[in-house]
Protein backbone atom coordinates (compact mmCIF):
# COMPACT_ATOMS: atom_id res chain seq x y z
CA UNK A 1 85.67 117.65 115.68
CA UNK A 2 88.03 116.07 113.36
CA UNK A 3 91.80 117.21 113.08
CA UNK A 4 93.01 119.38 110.49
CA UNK A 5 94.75 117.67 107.32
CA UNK A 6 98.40 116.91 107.97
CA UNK A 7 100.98 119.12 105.28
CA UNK A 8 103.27 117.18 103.00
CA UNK A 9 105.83 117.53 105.50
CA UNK A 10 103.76 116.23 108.77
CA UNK A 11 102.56 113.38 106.57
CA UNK A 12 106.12 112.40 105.56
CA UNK A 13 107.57 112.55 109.15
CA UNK A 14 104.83 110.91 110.50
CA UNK A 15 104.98 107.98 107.98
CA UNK A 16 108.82 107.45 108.48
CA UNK A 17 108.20 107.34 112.46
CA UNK A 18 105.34 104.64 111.94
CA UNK A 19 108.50 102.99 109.80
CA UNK A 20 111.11 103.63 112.35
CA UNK A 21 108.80 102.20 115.11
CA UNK A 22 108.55 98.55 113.39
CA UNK A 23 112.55 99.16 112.35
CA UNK A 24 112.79 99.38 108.46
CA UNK A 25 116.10 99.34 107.14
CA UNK A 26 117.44 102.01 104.70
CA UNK A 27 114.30 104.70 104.74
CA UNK A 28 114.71 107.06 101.77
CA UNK A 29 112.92 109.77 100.77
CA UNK A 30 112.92 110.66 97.24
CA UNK A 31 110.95 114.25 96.26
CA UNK A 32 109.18 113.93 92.96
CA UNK A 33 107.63 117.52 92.68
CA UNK A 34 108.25 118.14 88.74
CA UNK A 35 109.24 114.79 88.00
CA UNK A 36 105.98 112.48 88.52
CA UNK A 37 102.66 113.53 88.17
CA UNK A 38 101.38 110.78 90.22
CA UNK A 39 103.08 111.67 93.30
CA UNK A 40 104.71 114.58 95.23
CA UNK A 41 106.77 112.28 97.66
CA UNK A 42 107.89 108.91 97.32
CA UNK A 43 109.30 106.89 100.42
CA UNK A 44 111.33 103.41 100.27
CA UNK A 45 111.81 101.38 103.20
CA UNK A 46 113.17 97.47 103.45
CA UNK A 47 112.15 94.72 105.76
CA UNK A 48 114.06 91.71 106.26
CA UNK A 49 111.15 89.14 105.99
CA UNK A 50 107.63 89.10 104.13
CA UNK A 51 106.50 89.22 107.97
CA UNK A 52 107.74 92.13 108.70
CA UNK A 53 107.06 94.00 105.33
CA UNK A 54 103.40 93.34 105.94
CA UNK A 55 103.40 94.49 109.96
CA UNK A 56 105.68 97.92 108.71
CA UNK A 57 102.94 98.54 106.27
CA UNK A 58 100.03 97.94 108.48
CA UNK A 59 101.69 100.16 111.19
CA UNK A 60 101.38 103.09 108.40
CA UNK A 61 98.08 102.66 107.61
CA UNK A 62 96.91 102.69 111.01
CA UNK A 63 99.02 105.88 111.64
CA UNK A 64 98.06 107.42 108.62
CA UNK A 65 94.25 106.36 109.62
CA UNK A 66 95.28 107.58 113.29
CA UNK A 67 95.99 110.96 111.90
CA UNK A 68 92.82 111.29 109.45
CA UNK A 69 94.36 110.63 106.08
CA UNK A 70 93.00 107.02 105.62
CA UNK A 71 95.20 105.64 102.22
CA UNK A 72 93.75 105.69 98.82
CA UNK A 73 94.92 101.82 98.30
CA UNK A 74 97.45 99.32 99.85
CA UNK A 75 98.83 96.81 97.24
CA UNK A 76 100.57 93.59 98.07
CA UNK A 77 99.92 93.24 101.49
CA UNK A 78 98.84 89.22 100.64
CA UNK A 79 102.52 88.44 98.75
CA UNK A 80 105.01 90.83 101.55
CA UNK A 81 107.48 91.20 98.78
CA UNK A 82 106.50 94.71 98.08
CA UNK A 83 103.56 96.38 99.91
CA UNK A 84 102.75 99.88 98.09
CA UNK A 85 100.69 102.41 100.64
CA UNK A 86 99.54 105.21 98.24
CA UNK A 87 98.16 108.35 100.67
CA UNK A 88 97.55 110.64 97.46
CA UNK A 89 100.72 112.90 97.36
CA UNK A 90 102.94 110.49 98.91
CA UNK A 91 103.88 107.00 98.17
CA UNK A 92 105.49 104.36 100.48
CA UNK A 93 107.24 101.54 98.98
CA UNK A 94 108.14 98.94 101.60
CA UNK A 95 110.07 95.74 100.12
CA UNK A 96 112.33 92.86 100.84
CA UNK A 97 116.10 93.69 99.73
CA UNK A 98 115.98 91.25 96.82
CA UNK A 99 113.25 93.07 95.39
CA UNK A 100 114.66 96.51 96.01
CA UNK A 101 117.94 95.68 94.85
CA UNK A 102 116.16 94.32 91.76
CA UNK A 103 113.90 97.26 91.04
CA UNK A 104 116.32 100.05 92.39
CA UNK A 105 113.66 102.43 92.62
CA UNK A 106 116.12 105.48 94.18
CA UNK A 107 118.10 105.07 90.96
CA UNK A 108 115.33 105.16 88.45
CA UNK A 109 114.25 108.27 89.89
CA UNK A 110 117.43 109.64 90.41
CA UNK A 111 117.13 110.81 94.18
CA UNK A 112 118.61 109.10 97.23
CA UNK A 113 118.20 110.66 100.15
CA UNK A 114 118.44 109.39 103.61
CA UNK A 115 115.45 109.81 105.75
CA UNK A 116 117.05 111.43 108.72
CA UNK A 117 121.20 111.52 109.68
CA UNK A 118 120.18 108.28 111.79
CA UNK A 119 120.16 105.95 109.35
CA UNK A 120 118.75 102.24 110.12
C-alpha cells in the first residue's frame, strides 16, 4: 500500500530537513503562488563546495523518493555549481555562494524568507 501524497507544506518541510541534515547554508523559502506559473514554492540553499552541492541534492531526491514523490528532473548534478531538483510544485535550487550571489535568485523574485528562526 503506498503512502498518501505529501501537501505543499509536508513536501517543503521535508525537503528543508533532507537540506538541514547534509548542513546547507542560508535555506530560503520563497512562495511563488501568483507570481510563477511554473512553480508554487521555490527553495534556495548554498553549499560550500561542488561536493557538497551534489551530496545535499542527492539527499533530497532520495527523501523526496523515500516519501513517494520521485522528482520530475534534477539538473546539474555533473557541474555542482547549481543542482536544480524540480518535484512539480516546488523547486530546490542548491548552489555554491559565487553563483548565488551572482544570480540572486531571492531578489529577482522579491521574497526572502528564512527557512525556520534557526538559521544555518
Amino acid at each position: 500500500m503506498s503512502e498518501p501524497n505529501l501537501d505543499l507544506d509536508a513536501l517543503r518541510d521535508l525537503v528543508i530537513a533532507a537540506l538541514e541534515e547534509i548542513k546547507a547554508k542560508d535555506i530560503r523559502v520563497l512562495d511563488l503562488r501568483g507570481k510563477a506559473s511554473f512553480t508554487d514554492l521555490m527553495i534556495i540553499a548554498g553549499g560550500n563546495t561542488d561536493r557538497q552541492v551534489k551530496a545535499l541534492a542527492n539527499n533530497v531526491v532520495l527523501k523526496a523518493k523515500e516519501a513517494h514523490r520521485p522528482p520530475i528532473g534534477v539538473e546539474g548534478e555533473q557541474q555542482g555549481e547549481w543542482v536544480l531538483v524540480d518535484l512539480g510544485e516546488l523547486v530546490v535550487h542548491i548552489m555554491l555562494p559565487t553563483v548565488r550571489d551572482f544570480y540572486n535568485l531571492e531578489k529577482l523574485w522579491g521574497e526572502d524568507t528564512p527557512a525556520s528562526a534557526s538559521e544555518s
